[in-house]
Structures are given as structure tokens and as C-alpha cells.
PDB file of N, CA and C in Angstrom:
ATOM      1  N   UNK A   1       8.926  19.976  -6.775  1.00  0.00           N
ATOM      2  CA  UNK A   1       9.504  18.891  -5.981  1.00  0.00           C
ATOM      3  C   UNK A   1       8.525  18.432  -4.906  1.00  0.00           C
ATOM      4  N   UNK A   2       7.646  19.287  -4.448  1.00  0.00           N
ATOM      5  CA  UNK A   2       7.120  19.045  -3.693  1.00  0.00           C
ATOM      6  C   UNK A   2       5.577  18.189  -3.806  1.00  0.00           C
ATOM      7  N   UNK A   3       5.629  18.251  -4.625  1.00  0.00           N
ATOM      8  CA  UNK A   3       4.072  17.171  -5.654  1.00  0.00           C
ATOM      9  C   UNK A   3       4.702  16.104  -5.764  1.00  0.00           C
ATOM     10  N   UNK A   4       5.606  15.486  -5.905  1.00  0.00           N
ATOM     11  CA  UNK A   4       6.990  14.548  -5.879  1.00  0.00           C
ATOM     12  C   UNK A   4       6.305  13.847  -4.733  1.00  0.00           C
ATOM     13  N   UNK A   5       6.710  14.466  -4.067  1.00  0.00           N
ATOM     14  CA  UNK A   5       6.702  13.523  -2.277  1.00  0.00           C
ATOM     15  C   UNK A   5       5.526  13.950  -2.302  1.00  0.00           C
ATOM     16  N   UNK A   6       4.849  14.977  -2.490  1.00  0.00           N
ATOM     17  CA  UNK A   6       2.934  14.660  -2.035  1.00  0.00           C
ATOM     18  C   UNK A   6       2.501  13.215  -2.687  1.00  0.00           C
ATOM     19  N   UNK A   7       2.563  13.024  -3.902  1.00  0.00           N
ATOM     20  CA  UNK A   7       2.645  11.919  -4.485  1.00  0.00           C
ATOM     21  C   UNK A   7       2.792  10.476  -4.265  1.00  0.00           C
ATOM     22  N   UNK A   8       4.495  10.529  -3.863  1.00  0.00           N
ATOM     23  CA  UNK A   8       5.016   9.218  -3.110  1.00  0.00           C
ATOM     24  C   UNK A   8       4.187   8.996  -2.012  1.00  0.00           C
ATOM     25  N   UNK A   9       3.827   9.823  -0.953  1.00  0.00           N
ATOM     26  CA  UNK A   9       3.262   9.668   0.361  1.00  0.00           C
ATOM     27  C   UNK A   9       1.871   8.656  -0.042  1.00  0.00           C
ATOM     28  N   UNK A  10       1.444   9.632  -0.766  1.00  0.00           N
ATOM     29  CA  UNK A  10      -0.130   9.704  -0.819  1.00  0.00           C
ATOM     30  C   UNK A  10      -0.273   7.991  -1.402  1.00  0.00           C
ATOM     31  N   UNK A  11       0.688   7.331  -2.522  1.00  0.00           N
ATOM     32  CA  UNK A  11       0.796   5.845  -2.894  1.00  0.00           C
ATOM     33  C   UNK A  11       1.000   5.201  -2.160  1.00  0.00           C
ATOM     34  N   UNK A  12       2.373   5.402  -1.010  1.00  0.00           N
ATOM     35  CA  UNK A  12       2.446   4.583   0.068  1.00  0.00           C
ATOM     36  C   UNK A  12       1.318   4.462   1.313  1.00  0.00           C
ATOM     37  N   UNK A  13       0.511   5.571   1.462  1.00  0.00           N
ATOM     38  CA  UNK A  13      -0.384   5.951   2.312  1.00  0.00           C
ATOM     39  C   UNK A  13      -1.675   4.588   1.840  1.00  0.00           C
ATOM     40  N   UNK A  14      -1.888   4.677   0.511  1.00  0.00           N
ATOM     41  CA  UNK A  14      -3.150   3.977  -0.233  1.00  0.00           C
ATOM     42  C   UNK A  14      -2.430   2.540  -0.271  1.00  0.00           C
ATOM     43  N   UNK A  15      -1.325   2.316  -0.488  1.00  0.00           N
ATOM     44  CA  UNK A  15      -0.737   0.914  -1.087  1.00  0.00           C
ATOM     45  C   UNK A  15      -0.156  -0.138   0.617  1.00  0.00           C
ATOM     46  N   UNK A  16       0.586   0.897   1.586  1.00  0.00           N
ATOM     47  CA  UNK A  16       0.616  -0.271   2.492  1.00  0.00           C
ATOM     48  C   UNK A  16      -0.716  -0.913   3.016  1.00  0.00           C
ATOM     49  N   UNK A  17      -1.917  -0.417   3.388  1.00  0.00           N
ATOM     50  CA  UNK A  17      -3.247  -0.892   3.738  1.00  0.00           C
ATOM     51  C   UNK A  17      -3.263  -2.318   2.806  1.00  0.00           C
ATOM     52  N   UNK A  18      -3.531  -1.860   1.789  1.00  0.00           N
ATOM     53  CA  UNK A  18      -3.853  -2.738   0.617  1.00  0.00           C
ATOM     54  C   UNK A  18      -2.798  -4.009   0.362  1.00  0.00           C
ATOM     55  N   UNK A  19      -1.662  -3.514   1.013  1.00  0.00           N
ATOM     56  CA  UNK A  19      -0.320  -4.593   0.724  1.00  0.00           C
ATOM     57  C   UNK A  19      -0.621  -5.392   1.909  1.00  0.00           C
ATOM     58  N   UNK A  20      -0.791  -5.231   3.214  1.00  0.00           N
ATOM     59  CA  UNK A  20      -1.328  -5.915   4.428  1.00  0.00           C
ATOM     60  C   UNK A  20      -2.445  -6.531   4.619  1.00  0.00           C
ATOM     61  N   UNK A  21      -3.544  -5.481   4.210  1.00  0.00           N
ATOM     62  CA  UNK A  21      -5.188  -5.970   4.402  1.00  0.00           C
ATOM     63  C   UNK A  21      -5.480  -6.382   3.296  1.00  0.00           C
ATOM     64  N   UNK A  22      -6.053  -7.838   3.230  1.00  0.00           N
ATOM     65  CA  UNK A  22      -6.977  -8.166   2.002  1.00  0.00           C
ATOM     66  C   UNK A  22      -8.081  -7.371   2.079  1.00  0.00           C
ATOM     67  N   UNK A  23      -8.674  -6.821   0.908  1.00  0.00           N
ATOM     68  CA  UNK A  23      -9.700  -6.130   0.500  1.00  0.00           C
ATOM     69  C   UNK A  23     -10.866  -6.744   0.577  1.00  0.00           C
ATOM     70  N   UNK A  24     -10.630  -7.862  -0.297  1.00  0.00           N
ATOM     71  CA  UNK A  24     -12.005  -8.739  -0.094  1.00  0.00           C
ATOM     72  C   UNK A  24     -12.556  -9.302   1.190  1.00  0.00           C
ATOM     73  N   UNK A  25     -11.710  -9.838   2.235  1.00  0.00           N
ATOM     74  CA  UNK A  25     -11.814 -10.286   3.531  1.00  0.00           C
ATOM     75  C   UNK A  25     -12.065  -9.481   4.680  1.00  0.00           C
ATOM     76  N   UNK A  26     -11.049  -8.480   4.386  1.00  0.00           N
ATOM     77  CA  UNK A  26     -10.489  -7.313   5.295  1.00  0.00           C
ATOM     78  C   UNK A  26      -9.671  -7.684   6.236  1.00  0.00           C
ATOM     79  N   UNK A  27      -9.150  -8.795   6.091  1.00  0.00           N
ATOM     80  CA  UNK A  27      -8.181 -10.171   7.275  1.00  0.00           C
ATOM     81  C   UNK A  27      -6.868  -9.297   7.082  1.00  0.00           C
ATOM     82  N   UNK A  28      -6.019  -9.318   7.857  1.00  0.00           N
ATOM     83  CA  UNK A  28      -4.385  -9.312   7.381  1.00  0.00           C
ATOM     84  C   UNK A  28      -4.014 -10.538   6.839  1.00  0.00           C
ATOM     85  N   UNK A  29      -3.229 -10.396   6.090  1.00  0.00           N
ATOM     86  CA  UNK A  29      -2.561 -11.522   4.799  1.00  0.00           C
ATOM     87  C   UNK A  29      -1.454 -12.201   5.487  1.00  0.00           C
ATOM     88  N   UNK A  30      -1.276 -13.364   5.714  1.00  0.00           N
ATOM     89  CA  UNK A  30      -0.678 -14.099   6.298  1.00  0.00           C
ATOM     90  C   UNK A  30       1.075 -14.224   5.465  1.00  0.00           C
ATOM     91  N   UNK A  31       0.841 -13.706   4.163  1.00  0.00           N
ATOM     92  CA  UNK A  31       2.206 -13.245   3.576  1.00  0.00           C
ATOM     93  C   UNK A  31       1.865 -11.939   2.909  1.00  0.00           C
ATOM     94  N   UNK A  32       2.523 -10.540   2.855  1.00  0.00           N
ATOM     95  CA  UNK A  32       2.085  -9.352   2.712  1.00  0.00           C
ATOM     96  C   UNK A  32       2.286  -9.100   0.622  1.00  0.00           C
ATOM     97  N   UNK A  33       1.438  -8.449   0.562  1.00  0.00           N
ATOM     98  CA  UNK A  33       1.845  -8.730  -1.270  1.00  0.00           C
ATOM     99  C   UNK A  33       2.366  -7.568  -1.397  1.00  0.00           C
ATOM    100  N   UNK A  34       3.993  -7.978  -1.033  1.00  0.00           N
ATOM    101  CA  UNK A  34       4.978  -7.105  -1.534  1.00  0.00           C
ATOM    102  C   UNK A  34       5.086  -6.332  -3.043  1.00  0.00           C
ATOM    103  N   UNK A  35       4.507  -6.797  -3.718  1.00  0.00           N
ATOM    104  CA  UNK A  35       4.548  -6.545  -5.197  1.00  0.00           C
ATOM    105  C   UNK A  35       4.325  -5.308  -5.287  1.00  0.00           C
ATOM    106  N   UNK A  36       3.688  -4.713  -4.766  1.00  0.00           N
ATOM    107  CA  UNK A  36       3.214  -3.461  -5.015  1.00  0.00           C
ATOM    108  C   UNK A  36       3.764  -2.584  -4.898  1.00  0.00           C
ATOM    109  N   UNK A  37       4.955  -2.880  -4.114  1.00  0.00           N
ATOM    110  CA  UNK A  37       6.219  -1.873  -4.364  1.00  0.00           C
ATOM    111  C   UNK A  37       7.318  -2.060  -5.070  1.00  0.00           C
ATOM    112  N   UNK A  38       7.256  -2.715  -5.947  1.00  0.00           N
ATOM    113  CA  UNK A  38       7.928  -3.190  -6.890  1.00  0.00           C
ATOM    114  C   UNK A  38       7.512  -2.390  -8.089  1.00  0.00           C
TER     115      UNK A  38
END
């Protein structure tokens, strides 16, 4: 269970940055690309 939530963390940890910060720019995104938690 516990690789479970090491897991979840560790995606949300890597995926909100990436959902906020454009990568290519490094700007914050003026609409956040929610998708990724979808």
C-alpha cells in the first residue's frame, strides 16, 4: 500500500510543476493544463 502513495506523490510531485510551468519557456501558463490529471 505503501508504493501506492509513494507513487501517487511522486506523479503529483513531477506533474503539478509541469501542469503550471511551461517547459519550453519556463513562464507560468496563463491557463494551467489541467489534463494531466485527468
Amino acid at each position: 500500500m505503501d508504493k501506492y502513495i509513494l507513487v501517487l506523490l511522486g506523479v503529483l510531485v513531477m506533474g503539478i510543476p509541469i501542469a503550471f510551468v511551461s517547459p519550453d519557456t519556463g513562464e507560468l501558463r496563463p491557463q494551467p493544463f489541467l489534463g494531466l490529471f485527468y
